[in-house]
PDB file of N, CA and C in Angstrom:
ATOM      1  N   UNK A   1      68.301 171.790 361.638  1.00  0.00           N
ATOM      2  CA  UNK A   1      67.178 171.009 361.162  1.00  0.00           C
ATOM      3  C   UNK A   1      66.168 171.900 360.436  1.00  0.00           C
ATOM      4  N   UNK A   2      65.632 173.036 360.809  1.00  0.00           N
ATOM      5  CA  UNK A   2      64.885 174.090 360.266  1.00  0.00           C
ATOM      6  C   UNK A   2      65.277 174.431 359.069  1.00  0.00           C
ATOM      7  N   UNK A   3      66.577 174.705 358.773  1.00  0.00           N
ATOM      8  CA  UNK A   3      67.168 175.112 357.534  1.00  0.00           C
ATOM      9  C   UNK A   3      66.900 174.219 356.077  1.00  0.00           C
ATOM     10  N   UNK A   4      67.096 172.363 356.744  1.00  0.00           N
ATOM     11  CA  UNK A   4      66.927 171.752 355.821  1.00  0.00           C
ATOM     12  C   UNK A   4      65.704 171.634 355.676  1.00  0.00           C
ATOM     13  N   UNK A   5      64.767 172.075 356.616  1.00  0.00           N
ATOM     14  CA  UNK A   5      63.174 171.825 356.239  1.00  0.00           C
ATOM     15  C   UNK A   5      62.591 172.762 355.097  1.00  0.00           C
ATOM     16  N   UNK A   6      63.679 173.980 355.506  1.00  0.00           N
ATOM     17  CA  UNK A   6      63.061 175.086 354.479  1.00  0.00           C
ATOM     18  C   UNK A   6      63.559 175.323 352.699  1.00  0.00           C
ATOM     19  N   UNK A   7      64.854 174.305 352.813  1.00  0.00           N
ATOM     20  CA  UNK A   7      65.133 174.136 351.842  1.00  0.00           C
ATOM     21  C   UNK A   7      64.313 172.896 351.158  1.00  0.00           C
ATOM     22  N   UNK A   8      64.632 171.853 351.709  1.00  0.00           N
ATOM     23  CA  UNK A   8      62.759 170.885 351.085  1.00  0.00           C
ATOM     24  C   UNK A   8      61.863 171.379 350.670  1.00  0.00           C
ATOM     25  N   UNK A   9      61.602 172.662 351.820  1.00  0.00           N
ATOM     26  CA  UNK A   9      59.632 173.112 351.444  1.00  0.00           C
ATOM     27  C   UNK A   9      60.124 174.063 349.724  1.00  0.00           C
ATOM     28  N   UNK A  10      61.687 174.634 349.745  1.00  0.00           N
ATOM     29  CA  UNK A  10      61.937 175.403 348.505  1.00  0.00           C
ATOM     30  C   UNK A  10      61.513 174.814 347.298  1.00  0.00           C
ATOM     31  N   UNK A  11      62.383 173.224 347.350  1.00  0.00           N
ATOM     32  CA  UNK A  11      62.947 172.589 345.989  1.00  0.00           C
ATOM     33  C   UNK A  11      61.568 171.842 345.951  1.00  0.00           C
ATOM     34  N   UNK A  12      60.538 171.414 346.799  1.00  0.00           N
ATOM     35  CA  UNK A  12      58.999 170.769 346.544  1.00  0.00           C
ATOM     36  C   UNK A  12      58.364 171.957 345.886  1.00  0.00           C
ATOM     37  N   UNK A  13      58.417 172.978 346.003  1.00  0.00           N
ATOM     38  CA  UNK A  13      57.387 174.197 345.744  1.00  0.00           C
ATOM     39  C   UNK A  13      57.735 174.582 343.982  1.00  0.00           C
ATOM     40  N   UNK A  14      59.257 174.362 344.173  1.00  0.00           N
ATOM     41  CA  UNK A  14      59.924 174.527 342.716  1.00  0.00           C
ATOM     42  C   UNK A  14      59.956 174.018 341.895  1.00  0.00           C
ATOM     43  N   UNK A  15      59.689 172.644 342.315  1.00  0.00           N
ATOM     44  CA  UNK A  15      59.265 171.072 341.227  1.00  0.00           C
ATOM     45  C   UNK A  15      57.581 171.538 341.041  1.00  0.00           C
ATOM     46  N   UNK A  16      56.835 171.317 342.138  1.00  0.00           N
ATOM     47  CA  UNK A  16      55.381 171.963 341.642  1.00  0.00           C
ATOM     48  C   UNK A  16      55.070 172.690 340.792  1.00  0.00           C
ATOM     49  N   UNK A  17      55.794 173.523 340.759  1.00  0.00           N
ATOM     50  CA  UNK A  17      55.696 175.293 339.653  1.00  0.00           C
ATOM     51  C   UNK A  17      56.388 174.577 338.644  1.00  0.00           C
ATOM     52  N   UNK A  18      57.281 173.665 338.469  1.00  0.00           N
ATOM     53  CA  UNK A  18      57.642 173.454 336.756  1.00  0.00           C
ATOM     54  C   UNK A  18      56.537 172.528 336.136  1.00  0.00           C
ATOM     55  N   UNK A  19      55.841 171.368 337.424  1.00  0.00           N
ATOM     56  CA  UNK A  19      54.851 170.625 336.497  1.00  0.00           C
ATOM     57  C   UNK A  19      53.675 170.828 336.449  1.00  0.00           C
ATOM     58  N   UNK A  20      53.595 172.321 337.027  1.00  0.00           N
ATOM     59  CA  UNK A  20      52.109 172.431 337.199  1.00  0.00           C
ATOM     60  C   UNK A  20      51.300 173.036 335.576  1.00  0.00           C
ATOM     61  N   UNK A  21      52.425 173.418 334.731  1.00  0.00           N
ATOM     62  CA  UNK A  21      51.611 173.935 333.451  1.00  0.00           C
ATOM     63  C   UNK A  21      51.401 172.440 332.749  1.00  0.00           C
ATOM     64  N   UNK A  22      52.317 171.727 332.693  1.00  0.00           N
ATOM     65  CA  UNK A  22      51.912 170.167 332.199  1.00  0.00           C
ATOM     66  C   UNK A  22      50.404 169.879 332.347  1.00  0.00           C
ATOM     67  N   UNK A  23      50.224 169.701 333.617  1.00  0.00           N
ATOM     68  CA  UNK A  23      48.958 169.345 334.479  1.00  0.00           C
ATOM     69  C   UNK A  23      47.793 170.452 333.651  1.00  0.00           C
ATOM     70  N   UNK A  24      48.032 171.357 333.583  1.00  0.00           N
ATOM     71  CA  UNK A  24      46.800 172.317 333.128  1.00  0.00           C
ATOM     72  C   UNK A  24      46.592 172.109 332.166  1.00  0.00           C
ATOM     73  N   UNK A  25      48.026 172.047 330.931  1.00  0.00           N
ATOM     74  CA  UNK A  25      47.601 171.692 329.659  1.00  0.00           C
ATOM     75  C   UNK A  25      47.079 170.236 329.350  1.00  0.00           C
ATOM     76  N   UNK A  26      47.595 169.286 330.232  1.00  0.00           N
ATOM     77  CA  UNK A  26      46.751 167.794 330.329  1.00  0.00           C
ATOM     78  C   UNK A  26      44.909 168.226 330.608  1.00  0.00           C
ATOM     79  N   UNK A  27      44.512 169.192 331.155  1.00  0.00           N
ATOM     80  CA  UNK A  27      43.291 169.609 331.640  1.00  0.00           C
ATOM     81  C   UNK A  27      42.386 169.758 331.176  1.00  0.00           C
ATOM     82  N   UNK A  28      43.457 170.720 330.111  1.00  0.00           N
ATOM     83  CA  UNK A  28      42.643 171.367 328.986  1.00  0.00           C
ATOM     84  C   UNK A  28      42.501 170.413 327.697  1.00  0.00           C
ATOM     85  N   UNK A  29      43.569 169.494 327.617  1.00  0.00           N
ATOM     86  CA  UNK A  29      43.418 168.523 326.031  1.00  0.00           C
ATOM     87  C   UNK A  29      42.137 167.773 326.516  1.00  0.00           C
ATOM     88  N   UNK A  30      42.686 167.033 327.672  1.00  0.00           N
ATOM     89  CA  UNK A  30      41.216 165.958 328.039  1.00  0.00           C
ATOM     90  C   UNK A  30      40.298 166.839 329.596  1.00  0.00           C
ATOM     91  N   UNK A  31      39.443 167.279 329.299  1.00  0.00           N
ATOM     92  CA  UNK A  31      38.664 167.791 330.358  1.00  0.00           C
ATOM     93  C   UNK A  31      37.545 166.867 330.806  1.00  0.00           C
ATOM     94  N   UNK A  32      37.048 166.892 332.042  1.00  0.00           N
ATOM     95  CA  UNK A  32      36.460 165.747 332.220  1.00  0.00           C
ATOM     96  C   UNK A  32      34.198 166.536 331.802  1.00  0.00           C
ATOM     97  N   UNK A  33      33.949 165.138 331.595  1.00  0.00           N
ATOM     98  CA  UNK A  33      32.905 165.718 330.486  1.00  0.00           C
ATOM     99  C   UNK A  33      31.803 166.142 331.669  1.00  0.00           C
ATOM    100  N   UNK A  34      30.870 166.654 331.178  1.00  0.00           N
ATOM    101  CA  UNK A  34      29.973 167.530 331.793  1.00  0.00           C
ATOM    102  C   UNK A  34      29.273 166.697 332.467  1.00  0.00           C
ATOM    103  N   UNK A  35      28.111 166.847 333.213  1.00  0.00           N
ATOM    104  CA  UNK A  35      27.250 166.217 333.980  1.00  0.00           C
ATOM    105  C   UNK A  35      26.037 166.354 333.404  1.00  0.00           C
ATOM    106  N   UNK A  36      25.136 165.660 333.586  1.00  0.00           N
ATOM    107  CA  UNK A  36      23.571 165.670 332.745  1.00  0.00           C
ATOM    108  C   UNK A  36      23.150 166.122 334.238  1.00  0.00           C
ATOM    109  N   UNK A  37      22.309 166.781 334.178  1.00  0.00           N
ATOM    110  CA  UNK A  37      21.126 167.776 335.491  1.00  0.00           C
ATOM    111  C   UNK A  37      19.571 167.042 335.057  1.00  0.00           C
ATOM    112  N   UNK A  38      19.580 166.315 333.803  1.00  0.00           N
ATOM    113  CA  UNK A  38      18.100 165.855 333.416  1.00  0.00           C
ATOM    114  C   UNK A  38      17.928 165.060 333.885  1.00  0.00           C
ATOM    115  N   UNK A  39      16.385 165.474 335.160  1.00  0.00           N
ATOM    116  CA  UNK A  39      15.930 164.717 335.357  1.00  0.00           C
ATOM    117  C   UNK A  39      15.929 165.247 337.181  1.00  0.00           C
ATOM    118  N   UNK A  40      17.511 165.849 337.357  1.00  0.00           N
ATOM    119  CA  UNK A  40      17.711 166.243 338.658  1.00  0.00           C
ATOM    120  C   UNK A  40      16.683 167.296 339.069  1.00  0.00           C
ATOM    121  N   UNK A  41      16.920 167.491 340.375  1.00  0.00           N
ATOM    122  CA  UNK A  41      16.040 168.923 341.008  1.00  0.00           C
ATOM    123  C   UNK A  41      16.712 170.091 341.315  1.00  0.00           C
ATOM    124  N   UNK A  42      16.223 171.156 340.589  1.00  0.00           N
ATOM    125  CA  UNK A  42      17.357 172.575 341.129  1.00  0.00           C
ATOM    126  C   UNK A  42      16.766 173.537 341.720  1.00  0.00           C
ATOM    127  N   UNK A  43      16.956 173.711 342.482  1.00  0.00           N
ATOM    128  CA  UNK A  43      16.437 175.088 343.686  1.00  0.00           C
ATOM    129  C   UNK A  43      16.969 176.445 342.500  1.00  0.00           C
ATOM    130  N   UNK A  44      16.344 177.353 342.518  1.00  0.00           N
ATOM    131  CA  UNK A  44      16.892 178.431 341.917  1.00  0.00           C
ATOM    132  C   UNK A  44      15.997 179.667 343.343  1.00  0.00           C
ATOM    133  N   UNK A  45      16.656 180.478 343.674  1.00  0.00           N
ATOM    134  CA  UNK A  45      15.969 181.254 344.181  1.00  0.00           C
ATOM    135  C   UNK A  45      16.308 182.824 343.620  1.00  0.00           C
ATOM    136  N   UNK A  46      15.580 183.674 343.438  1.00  0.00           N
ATOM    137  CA  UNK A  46      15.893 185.279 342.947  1.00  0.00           C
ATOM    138  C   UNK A  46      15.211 184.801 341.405  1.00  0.00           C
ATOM    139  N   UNK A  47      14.596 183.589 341.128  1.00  0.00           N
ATOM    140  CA  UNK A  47      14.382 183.789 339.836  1.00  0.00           C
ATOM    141  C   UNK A  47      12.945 184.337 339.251  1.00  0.00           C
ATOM    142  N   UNK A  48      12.371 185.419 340.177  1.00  0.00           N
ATOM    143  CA  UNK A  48      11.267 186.102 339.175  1.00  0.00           C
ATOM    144  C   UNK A  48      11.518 186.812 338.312  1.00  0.00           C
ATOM    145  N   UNK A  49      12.765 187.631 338.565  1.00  0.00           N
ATOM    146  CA  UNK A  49      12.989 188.742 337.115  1.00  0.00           C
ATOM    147  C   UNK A  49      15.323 188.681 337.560  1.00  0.00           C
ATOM    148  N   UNK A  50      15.190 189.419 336.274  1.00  0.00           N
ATOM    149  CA  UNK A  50      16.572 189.917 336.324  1.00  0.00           C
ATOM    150  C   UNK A  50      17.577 188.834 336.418  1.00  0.00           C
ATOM    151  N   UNK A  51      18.815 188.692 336.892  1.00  0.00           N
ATOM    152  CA  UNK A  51      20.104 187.332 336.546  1.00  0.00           C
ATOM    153  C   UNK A  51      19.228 185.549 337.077  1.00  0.00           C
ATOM    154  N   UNK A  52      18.713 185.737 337.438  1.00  0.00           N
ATOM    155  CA  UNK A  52      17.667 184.403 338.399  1.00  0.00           C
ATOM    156  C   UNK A  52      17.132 183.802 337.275  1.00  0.00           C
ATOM    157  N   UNK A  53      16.063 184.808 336.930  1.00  0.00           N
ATOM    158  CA  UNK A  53      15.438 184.766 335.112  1.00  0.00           C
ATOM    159  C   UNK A  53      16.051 184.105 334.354  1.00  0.00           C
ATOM    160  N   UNK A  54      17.352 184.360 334.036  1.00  0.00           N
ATOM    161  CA  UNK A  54      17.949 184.375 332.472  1.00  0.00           C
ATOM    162  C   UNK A  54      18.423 182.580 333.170  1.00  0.00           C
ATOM    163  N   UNK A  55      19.042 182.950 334.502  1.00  0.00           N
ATOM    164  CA  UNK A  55      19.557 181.556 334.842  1.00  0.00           C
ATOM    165  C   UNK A  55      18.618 180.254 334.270  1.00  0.00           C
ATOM    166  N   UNK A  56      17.345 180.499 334.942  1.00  0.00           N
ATOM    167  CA  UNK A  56      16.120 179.538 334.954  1.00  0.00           C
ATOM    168  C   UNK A  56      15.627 178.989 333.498  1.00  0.00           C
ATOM    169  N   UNK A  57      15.919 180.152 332.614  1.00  0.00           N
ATOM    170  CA  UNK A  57      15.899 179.705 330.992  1.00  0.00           C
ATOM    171  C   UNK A  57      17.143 178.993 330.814  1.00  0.00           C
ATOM    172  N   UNK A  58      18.217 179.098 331.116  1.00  0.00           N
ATOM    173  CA  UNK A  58      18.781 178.324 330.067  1.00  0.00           C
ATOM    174  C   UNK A  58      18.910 176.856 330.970  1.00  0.00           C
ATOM    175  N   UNK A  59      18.646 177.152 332.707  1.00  0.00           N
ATOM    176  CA  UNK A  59      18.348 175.712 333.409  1.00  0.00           C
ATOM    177  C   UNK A  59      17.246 174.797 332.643  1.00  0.00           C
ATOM    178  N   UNK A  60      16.073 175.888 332.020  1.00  0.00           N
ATOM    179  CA  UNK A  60      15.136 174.746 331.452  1.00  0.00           C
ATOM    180  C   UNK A  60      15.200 174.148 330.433  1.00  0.00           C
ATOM    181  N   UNK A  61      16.265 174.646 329.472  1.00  0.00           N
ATOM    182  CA  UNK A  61      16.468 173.695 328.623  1.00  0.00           C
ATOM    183  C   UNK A  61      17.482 172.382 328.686  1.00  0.00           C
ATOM    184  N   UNK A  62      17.971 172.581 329.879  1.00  0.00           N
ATOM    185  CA  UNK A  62      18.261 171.545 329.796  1.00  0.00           C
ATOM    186  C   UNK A  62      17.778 170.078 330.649  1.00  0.00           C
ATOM    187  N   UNK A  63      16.558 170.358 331.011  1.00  0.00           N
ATOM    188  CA  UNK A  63      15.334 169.323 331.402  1.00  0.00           C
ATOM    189  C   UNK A  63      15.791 168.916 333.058  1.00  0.00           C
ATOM    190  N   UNK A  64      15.696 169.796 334.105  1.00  0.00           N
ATOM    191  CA  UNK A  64      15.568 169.588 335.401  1.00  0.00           C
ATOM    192  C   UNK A  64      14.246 169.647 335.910  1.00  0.00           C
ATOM    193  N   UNK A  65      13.812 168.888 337.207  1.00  0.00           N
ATOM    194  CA  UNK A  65      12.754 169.919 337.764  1.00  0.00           C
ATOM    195  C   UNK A  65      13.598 170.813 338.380  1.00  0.00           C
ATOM    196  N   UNK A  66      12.477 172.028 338.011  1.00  0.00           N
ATOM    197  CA  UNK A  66      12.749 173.638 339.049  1.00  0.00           C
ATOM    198  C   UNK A  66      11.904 174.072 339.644  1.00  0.00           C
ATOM    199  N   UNK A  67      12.816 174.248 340.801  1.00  0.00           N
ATOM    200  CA  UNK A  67      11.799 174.955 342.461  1.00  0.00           C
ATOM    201  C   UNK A  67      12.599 175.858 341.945  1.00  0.00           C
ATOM    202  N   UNK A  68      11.489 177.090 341.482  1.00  0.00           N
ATOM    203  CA  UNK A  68      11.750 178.894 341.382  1.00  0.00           C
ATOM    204  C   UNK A  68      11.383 179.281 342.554  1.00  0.00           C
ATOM    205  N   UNK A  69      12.298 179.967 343.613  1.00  0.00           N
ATOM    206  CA  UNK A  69      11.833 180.824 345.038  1.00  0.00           C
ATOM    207  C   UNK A  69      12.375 182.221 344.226  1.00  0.00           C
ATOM    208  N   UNK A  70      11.128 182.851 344.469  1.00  0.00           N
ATOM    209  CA  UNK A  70      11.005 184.467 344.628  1.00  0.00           C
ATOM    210  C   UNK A  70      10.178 185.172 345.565  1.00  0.00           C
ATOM    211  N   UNK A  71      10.398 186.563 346.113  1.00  0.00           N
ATOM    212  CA  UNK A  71      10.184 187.353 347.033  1.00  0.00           C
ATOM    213  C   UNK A  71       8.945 187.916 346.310  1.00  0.00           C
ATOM    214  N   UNK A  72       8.959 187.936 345.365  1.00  0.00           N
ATOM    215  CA  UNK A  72       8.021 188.678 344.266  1.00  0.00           C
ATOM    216  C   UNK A  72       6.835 187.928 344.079  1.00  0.00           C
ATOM    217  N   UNK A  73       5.403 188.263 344.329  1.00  0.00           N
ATOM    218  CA  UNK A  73       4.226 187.476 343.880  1.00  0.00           C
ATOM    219  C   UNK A  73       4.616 187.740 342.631  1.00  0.00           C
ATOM    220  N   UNK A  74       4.762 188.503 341.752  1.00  0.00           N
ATOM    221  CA  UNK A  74       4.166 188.813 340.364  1.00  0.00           C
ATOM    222  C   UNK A  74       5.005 187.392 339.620  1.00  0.00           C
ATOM    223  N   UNK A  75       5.979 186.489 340.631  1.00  0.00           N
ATOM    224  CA  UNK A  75       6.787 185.751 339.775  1.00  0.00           C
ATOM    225  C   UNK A  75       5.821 184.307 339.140  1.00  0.00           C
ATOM    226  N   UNK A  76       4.812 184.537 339.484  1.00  0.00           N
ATOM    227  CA  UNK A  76       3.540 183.250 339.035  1.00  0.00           C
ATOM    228  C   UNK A  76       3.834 183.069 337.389  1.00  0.00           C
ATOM    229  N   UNK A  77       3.689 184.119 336.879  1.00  0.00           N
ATOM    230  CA  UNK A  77       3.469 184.230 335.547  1.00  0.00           C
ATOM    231  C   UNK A  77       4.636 183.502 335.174  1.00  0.00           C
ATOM    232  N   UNK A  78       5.794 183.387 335.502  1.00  0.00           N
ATOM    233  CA  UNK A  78       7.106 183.152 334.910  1.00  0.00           C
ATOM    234  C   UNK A  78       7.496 181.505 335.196  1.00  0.00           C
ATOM    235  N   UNK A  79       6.549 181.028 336.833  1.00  0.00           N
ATOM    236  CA  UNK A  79       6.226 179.452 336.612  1.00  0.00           C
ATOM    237  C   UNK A  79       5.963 179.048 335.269  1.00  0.00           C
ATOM    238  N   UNK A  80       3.967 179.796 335.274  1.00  0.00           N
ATOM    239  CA  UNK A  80       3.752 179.269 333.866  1.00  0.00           C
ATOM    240  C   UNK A  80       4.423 178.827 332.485  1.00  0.00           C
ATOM    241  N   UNK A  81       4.648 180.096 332.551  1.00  0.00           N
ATOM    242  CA  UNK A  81       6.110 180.077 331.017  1.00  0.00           C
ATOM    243  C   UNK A  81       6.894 178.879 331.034  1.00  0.00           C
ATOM    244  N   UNK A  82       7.446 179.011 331.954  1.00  0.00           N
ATOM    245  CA  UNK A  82       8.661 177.327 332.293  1.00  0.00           C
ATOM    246  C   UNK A  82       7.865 175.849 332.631  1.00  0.00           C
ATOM    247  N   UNK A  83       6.326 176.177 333.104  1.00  0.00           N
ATOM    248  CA  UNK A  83       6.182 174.773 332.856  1.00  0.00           C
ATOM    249  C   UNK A  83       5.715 174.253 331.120  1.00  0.00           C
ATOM    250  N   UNK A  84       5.337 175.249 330.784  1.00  0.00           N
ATOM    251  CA  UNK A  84       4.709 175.048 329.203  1.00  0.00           C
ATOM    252  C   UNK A  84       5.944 174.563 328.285  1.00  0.00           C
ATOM    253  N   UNK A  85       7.378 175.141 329.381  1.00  0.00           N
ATOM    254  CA  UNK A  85       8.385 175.547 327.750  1.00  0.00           C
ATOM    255  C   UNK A  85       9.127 173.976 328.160  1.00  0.00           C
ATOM    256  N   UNK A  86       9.269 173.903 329.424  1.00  0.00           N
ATOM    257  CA  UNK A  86      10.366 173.009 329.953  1.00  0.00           C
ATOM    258  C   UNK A  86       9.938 171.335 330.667  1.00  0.00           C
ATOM    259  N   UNK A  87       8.557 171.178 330.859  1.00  0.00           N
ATOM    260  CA  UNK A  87       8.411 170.383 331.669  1.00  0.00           C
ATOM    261  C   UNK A  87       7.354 170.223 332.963  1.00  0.00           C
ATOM    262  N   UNK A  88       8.456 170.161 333.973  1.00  0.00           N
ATOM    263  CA  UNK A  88       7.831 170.197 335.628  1.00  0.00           C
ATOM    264  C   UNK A  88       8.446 171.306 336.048  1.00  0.00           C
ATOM    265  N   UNK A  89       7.829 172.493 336.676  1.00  0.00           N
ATOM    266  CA  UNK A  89       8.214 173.197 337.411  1.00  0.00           C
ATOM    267  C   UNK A  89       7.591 173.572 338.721  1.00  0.00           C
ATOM    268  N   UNK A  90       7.784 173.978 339.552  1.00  0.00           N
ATOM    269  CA  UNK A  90       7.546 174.165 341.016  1.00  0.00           C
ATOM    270  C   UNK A  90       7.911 175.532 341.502  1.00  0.00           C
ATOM    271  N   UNK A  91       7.043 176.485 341.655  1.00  0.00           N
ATOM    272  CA  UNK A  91       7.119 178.186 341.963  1.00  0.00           C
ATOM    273  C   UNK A  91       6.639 178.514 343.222  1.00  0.00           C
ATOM    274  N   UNK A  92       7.379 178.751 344.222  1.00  0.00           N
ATOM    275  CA  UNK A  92       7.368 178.908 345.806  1.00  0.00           C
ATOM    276  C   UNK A  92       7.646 180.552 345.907  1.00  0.00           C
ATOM    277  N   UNK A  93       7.021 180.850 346.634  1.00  0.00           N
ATOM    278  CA  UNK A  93       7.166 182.445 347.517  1.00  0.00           C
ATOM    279  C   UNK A  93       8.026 182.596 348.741  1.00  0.00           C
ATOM    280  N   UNK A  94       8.817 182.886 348.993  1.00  0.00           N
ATOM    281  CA  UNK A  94       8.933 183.330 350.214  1.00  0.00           C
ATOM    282  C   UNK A  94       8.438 184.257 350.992  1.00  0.00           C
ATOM    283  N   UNK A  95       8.080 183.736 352.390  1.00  0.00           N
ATOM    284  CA  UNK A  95       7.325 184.660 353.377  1.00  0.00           C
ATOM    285  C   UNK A  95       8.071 185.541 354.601  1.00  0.00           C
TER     286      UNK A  95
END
C-alpha cells in the first residue's frame, strides 16, 4: 500500500511541475490589478530618516492617511513636509 502511495505522491508532483509554467505564464499575461490605498490608513514606522523616508514619499503620493512612528524627535519636520505635500498626516513618537 505505501509503495502505491508513493508512486501517486510521484506522478501528482510530476503533473504539477509540467503545469505549473502554464499557470505562471497565465499570471503574468493577466495579473490581477493593483489595489487603490487612497483614502486608506498606513502605519509606517522608522520613517524619520533613511528607507522609512523614501517609503513615506512615494506612500504619499499615492493619497493615504499616514501615521509616521519614529524614535527620533527631530522627525516633526518631516510630518510637516508630508502634510503640505500629501494631505492628512499623523506623526507619533515612540516612548
Amino acid at each position: 500500500m505505501g509503495c502505491c502511495m508513493d508512486i501517486l505522491d510521484t506522478i501528482r508532483v510530476l503533473f504539477f511541475m509540467c503545469l505549473d509554467p502554464f499557470f505562471r505564464l497565465g499570471r503574468c499575461m493577466c495579473p490581477k490589478p493593483k489595489k487603490s490605498i487612497k483614502g486608506e490608513i498606513v502605519l509606517l514606522t522608522g520613517a524619520g530618516h533613511g528607507l522609512g523616508k523614501e517609503v513615506a514619499c512615494r506612500l504619499a503620493e499615492l493619497g493615504p492617511t499616514l501615521v509616521l512612528w519614529d524614535i527620533n524627535q527631530s522627525g516633526e519636520a518631516i510630518g510637516w513636509h508630508f502634510k503640505n505635500k500629501a494631505g492628512v498626516c499623523v506623526l507619533s513618537k515612540a516612548t
